[in-house]
Protein backbone atom coordinates (compact mmCIF):
# COMPACT_ATOMS: atom_id res chain seq x y z
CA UNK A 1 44.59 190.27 172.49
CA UNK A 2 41.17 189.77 173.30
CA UNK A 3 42.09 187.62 176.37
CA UNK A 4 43.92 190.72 177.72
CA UNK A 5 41.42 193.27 176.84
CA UNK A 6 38.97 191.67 178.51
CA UNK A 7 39.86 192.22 181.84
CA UNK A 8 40.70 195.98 181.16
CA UNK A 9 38.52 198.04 182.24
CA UNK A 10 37.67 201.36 179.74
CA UNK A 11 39.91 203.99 180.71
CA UNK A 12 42.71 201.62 179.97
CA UNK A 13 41.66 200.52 176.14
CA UNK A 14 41.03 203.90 175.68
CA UNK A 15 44.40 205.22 176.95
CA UNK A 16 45.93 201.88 174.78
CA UNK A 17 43.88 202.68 171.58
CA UNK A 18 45.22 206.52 171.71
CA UNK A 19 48.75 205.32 172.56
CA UNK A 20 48.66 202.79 169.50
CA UNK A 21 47.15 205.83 167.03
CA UNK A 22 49.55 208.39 168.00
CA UNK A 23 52.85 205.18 167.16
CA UNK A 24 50.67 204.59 164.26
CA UNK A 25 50.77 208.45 162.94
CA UNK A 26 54.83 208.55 163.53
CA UNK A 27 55.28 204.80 162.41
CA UNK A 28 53.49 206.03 159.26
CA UNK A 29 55.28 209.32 158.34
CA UNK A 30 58.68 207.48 159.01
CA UNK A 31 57.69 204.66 156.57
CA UNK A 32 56.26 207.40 154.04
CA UNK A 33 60.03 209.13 154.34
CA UNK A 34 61.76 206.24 154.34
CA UNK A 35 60.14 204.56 150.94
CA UNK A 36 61.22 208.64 149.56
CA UNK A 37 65.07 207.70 150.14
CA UNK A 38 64.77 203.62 149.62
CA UNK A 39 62.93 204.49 146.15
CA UNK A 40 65.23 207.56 145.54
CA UNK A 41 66.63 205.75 142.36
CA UNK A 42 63.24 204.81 140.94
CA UNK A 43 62.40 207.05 137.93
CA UNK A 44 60.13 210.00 139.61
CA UNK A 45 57.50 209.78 136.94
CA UNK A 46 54.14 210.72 138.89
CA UNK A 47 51.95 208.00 139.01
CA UNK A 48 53.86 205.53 138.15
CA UNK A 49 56.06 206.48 141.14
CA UNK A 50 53.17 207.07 143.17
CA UNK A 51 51.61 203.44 142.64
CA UNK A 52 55.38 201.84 143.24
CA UNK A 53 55.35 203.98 146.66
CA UNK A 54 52.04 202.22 147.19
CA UNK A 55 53.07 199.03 146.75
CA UNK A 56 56.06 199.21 148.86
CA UNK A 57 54.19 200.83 151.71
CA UNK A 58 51.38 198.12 151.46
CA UNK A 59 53.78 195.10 151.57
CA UNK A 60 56.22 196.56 154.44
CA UNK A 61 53.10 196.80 156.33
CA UNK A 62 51.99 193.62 155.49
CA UNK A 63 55.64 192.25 156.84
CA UNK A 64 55.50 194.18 159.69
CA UNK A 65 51.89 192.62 160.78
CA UNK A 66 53.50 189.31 159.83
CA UNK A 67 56.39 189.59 161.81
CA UNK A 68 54.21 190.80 165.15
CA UNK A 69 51.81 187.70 164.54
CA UNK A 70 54.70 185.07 164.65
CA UNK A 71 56.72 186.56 167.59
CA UNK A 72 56.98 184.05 169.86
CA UNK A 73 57.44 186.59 172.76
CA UNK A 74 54.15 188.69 171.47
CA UNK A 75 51.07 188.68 173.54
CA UNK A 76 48.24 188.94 171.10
């Protein structure tokens, strides 16, 4: 990424970074209501629950970086 960045000038980053927030904010409620339904047969017992949801959102995030960083067609 930093090859391409380097030749943008600021208006375009900028426009980029607030483009990649605002996916980032939807990606993000979407994963939040999708762990709800995936985990929707996991005993609801507060914390535990809440650490569980945790977990889950931590490692799909963790695939989802993974998966970006060895696509062969990705440009960062």
């Amino acid at each position: 990424m930093k090859n391409i960045t380097k030749n943008m000038d600021n208006k375009v980053k900028e426009r980029l970074d607030e483009v990649a927030r605002g996916v980032a904010d939807v990606t993000l409620e979407l994963l939040e209501d999708s762990i709800d339904w995936q985990l929707a047969d996991f005993p609801q017992d507060g914390d535990e629950y809440g650490a569980i949801h945790s977990k889950v959102m931590h490692l799909a995030i963790k695939q989802m970086y993974l998966q970006t960083k060895h696509d062969s067609g990705s440009i960062i």
